[in-house]
PDB file of N, CA and C in Angstrom:
ATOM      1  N   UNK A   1       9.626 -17.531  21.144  1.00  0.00           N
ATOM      2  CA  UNK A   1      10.245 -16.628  22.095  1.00  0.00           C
ATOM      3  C   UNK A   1      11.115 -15.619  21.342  1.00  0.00           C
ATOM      4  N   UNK A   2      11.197 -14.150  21.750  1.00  0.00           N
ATOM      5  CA  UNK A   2      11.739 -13.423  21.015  1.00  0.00           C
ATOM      6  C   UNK A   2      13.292 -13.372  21.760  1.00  0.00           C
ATOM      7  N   UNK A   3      14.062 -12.812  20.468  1.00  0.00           N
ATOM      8  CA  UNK A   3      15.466 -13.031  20.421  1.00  0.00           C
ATOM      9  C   UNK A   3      16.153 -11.616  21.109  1.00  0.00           C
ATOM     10  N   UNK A   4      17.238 -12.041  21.440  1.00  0.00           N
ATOM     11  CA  UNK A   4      17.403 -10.560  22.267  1.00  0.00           C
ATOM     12  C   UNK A   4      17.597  -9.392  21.654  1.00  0.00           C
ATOM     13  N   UNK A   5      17.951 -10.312  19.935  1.00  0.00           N
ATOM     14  CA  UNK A   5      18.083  -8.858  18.578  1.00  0.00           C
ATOM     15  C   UNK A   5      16.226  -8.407  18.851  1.00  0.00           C
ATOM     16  N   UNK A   6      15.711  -9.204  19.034  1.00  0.00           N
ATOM     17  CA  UNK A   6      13.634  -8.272  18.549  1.00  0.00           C
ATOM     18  C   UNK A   6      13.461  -7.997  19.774  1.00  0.00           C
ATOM     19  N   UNK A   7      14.153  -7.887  21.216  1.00  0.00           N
ATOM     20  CA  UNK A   7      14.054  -7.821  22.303  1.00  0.00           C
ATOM     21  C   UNK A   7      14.412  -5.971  22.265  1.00  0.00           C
ATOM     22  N   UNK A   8      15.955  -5.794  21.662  1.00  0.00           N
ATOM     23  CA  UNK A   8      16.151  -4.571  21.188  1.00  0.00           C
ATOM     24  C   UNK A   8      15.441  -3.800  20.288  1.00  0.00           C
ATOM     25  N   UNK A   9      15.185  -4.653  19.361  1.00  0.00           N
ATOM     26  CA  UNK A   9      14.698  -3.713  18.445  1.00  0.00           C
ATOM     27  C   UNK A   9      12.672  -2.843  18.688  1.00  0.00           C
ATOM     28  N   UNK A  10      12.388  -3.957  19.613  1.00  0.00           N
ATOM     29  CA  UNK A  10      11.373  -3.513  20.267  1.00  0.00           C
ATOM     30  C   UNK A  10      11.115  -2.608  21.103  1.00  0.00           C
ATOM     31  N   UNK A  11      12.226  -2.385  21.983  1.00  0.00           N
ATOM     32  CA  UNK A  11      12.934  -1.406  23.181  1.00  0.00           C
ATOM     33  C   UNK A  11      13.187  -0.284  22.266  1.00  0.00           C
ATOM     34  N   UNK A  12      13.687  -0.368  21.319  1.00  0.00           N
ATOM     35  CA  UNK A  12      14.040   0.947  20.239  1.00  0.00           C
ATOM     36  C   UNK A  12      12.756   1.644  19.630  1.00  0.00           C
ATOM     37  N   UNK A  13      11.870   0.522  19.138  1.00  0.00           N
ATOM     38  CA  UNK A  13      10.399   1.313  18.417  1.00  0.00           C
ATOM     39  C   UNK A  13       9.371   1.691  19.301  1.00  0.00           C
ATOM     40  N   UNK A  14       9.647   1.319  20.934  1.00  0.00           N
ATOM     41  CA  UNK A  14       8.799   1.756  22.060  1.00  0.00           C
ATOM     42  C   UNK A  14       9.359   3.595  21.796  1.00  0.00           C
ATOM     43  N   UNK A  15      11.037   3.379  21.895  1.00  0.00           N
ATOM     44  CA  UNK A  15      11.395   4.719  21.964  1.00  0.00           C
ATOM     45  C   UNK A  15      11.167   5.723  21.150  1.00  0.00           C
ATOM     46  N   UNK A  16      10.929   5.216  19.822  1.00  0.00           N
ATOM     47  CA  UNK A  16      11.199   5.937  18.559  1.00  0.00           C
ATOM     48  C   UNK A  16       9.661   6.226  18.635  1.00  0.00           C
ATOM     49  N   UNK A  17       8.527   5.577  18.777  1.00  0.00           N
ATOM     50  CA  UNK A  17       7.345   6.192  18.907  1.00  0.00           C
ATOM     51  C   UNK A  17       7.188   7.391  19.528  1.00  0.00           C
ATOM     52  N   UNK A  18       7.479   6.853  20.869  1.00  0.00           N
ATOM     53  CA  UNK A  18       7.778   7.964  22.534  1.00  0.00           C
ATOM     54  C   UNK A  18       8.343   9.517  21.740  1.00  0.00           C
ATOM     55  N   UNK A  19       9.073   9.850  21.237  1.00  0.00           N
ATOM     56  CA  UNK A  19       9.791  10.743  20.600  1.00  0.00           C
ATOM     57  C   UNK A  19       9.100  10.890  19.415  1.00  0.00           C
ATOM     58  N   UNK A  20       8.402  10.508  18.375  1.00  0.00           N
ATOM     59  CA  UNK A  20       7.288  10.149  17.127  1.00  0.00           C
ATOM     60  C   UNK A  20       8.525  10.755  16.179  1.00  0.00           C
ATOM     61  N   UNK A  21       9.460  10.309  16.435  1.00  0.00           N
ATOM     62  CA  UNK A  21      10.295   9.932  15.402  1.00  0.00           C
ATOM     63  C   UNK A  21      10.389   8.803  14.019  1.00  0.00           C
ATOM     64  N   UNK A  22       9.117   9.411  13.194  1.00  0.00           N
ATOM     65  CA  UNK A  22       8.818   8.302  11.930  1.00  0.00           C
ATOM     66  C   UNK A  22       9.881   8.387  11.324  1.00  0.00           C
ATOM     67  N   UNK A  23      11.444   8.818  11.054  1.00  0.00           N
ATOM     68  CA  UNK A  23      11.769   7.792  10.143  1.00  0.00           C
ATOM     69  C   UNK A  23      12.494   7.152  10.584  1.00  0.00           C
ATOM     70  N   UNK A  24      12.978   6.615  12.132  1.00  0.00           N
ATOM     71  CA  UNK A  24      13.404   6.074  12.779  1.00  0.00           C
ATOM     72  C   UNK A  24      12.580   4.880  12.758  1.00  0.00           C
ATOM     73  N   UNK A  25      11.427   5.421  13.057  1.00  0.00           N
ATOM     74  CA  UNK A  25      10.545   4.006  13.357  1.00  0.00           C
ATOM     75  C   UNK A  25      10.099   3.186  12.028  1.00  0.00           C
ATOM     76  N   UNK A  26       9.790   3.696  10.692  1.00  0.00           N
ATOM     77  CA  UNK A  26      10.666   3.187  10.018  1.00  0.00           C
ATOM     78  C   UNK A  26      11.721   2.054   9.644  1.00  0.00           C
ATOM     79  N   UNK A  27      12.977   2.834   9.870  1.00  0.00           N
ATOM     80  CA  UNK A  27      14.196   1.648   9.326  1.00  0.00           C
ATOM     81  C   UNK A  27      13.981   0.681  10.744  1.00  0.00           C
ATOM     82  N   UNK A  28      13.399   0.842  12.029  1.00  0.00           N
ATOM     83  CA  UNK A  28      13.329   0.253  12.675  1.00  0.00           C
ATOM     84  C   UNK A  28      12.256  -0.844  12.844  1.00  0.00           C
ATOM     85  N   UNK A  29      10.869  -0.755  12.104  1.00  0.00           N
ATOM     86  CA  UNK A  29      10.507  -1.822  11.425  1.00  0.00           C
ATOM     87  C   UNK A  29      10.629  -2.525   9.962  1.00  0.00           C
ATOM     88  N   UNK A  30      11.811  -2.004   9.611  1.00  0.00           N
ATOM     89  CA  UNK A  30      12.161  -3.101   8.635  1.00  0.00           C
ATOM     90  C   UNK A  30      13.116  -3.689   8.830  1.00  0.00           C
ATOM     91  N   UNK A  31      13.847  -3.199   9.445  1.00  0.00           N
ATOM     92  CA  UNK A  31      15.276  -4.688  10.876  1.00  0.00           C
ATOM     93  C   UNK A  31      14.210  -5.229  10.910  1.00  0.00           C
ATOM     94  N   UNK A  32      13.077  -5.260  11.938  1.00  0.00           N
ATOM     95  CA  UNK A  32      12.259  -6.417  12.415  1.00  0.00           C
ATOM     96  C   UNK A  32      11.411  -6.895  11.048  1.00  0.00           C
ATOM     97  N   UNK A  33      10.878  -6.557  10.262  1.00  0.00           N
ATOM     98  CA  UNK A  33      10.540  -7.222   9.330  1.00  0.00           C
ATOM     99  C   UNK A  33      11.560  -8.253   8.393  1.00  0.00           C
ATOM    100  N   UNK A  34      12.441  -7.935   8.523  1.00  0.00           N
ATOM    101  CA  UNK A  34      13.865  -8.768   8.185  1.00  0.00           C
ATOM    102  C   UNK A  34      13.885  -9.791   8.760  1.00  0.00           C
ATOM    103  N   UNK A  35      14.097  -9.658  10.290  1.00  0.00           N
ATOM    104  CA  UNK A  35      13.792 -10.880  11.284  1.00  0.00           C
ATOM    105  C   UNK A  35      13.037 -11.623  11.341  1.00  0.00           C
ATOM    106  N   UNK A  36      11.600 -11.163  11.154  1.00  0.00           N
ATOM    107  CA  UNK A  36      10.793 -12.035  10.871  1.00  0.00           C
ATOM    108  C   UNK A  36      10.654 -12.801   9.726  1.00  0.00           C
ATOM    109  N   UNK A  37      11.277 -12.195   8.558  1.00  0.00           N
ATOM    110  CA  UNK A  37      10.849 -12.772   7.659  1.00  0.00           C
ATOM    111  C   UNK A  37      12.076 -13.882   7.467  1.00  0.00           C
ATOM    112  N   UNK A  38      13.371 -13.619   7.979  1.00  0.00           N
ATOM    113  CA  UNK A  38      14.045 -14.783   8.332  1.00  0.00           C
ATOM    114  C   UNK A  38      14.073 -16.046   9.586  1.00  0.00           C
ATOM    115  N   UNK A  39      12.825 -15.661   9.919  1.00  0.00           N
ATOM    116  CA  UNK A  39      12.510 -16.818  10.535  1.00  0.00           C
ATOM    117  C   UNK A  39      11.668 -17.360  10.077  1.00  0.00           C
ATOM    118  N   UNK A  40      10.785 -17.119   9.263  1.00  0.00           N
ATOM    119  CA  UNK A  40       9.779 -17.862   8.598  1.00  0.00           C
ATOM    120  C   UNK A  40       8.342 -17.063   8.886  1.00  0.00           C
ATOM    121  N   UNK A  41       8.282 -16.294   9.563  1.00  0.00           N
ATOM    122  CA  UNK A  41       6.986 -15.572  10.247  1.00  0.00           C
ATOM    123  C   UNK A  41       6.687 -14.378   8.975  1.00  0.00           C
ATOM    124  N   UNK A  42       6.079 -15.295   7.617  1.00  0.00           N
ATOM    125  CA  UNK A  42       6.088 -14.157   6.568  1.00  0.00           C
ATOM    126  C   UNK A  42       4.889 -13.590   6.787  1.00  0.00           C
ATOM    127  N   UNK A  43       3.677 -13.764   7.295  1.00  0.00           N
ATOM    128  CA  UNK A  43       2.491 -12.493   7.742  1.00  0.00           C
ATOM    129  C   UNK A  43       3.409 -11.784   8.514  1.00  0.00           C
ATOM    130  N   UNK A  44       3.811 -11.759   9.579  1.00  0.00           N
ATOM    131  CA  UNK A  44       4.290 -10.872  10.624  1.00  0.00           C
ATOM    132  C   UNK A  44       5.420  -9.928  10.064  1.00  0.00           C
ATOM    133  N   UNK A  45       6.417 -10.616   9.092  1.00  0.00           N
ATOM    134  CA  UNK A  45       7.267  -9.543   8.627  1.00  0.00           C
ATOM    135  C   UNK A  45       6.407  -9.021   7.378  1.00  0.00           C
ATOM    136  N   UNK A  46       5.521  -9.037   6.839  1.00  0.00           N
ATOM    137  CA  UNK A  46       4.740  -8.897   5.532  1.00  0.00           C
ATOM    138  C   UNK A  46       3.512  -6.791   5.952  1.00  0.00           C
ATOM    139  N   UNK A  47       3.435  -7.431   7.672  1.00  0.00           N
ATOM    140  CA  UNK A  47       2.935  -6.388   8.715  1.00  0.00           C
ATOM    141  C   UNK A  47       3.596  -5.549   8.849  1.00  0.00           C
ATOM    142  N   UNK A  48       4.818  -6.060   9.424  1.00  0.00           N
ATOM    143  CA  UNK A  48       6.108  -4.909   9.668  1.00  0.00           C
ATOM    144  C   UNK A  48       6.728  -4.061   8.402  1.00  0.00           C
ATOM    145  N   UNK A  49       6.657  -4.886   7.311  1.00  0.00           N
ATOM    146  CA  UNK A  49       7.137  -4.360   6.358  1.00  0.00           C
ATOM    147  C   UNK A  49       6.173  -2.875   6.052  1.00  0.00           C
ATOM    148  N   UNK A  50       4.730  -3.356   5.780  1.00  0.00           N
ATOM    149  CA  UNK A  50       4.045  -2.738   5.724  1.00  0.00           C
ATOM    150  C   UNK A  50       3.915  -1.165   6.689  1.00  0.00           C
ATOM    151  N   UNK A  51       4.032  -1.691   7.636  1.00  0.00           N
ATOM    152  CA  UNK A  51       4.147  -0.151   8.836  1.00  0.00           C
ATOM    153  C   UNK A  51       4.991   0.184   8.271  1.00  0.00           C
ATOM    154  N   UNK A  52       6.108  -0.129   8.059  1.00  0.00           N
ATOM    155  CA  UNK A  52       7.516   0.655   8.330  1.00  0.00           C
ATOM    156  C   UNK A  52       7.569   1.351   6.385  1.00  0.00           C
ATOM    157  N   UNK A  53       6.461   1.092   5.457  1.00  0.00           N
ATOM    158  CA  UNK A  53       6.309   1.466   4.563  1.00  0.00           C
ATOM    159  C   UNK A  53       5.613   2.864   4.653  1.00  0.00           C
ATOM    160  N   UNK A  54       4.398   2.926   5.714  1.00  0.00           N
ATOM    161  CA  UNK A  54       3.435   3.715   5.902  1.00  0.00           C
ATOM    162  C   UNK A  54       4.724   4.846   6.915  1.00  0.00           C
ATOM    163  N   UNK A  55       5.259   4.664   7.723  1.00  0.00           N
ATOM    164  CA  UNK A  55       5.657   5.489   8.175  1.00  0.00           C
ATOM    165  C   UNK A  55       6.952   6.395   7.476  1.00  0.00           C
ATOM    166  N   UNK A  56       7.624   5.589   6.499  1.00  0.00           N
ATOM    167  CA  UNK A  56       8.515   5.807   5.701  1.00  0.00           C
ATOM    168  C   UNK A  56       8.417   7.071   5.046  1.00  0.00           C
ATOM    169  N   UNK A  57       6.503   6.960   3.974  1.00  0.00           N
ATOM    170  CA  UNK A  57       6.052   7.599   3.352  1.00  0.00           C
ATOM    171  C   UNK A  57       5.851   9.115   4.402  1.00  0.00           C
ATOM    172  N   UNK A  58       5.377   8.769   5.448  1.00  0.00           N
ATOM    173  CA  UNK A  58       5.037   9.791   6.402  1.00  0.00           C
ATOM    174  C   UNK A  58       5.929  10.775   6.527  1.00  0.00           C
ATOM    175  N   UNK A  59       7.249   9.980   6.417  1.00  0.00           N
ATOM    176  CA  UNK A  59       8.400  10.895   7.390  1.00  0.00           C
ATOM    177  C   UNK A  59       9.252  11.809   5.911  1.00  0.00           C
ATOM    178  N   UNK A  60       8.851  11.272   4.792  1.00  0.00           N
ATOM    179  CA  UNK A  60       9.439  11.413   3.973  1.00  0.00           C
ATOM    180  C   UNK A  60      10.858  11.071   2.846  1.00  0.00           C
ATOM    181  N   UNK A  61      11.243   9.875   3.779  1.00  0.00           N
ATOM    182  CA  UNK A  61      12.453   9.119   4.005  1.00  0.00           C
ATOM    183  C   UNK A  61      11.873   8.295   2.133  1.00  0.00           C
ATOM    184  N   UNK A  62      12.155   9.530   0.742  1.00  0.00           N
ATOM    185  CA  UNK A  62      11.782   8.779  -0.047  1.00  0.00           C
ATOM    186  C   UNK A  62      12.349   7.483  -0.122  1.00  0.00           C
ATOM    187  N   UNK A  63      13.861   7.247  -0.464  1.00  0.00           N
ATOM    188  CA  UNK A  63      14.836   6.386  -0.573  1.00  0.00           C
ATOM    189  C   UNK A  63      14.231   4.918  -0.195  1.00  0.00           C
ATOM    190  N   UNK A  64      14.025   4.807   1.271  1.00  0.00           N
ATOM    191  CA  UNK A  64      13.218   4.077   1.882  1.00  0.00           C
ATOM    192  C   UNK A  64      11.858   3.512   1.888  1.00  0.00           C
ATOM    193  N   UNK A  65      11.274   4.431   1.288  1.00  0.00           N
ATOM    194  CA  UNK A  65       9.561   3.879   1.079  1.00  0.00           C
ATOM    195  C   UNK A  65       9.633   3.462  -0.603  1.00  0.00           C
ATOM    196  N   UNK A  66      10.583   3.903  -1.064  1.00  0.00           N
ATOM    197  CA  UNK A  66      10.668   3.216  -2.661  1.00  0.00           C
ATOM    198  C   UNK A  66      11.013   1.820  -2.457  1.00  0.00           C
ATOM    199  N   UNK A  67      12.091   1.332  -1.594  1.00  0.00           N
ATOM    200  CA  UNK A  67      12.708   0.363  -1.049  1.00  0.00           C
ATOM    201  C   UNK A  67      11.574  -0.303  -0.632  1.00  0.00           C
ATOM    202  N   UNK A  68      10.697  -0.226  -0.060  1.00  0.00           N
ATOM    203  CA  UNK A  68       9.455  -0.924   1.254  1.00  0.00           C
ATOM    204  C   UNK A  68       8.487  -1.267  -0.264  1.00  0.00           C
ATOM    205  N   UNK A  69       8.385  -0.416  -0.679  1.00  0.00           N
ATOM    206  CA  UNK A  69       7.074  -0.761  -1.831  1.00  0.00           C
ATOM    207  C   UNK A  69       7.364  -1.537  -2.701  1.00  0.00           C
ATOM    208  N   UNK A  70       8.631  -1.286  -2.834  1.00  0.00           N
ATOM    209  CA  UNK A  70       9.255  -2.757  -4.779  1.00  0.00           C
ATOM    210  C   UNK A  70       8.865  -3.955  -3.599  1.00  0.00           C
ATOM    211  N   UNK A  71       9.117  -3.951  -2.480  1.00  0.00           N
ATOM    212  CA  UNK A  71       9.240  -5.291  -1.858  1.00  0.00           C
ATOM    213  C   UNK A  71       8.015  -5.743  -1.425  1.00  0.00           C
ATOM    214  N   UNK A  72       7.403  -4.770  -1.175  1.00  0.00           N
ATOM    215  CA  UNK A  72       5.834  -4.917  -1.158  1.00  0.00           C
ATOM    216  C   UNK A  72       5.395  -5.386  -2.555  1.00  0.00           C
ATOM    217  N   UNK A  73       5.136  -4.951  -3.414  1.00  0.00           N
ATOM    218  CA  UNK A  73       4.920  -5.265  -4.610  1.00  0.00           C
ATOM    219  C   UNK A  73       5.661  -6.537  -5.536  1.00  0.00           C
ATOM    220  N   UNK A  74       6.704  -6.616  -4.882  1.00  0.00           N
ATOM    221  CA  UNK A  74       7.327  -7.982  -5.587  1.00  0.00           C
ATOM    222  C   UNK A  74       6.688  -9.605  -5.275  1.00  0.00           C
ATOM    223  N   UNK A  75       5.887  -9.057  -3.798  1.00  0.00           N
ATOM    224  CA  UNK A  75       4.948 -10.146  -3.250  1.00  0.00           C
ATOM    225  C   UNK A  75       4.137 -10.141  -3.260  1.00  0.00           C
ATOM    226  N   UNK A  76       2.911  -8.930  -4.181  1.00  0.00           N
ATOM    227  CA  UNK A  76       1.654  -8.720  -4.576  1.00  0.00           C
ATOM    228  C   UNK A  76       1.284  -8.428  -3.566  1.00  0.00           C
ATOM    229  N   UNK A  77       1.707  -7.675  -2.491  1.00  0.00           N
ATOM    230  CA  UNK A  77       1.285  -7.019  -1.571  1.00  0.00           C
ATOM    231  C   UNK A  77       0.973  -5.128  -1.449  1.00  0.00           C
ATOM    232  N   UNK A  78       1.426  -4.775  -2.185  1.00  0.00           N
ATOM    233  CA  UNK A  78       1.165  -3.412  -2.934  1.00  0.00           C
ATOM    234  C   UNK A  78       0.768  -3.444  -4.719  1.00  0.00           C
ATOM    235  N   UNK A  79      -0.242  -2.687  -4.601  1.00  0.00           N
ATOM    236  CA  UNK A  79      -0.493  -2.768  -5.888  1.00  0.00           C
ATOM    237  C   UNK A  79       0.031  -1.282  -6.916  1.00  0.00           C
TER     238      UNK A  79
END
């Protein structure tokens, strides 16, 4: 069952799409990739991480997609 923090943060990336505000949506899937990955749900935050990498790159938010990729890559998930 989701928590009322991924309850928000879901309500937020409905919005941040709605508006196609990528670098919002973004730092806003990597809160939830955080979450998930502190709950143990490492495919699901491994996903999120991933979007919120792809959109990072999109929006231009370098800072951030350098950030998404070491972490991607520290788990052999980016090559």
């Amino acid at each position: 069952m989701a928590t009322p923090r991924e309850r928000a943060l879901e309500d937020a990336l409905l919005s941040a799409h709605e508006r196609e505000d990528k670098r919002r949506i973004a730092q806003l899937y990597r809160d939830a990739a955080q979450l998930s990955e502190a709950a143990g749900r490492t495919e699901e935050a491994y996903f999120r991480y991933t979007q919120a990498y792809v959109y990072a790159l999109e929006s231009g938010s370098e800072e951030l997609a350098g950030e998404l990729k070491d972490k991607l890559r520290a788990e052999g998930r980016e090559e």
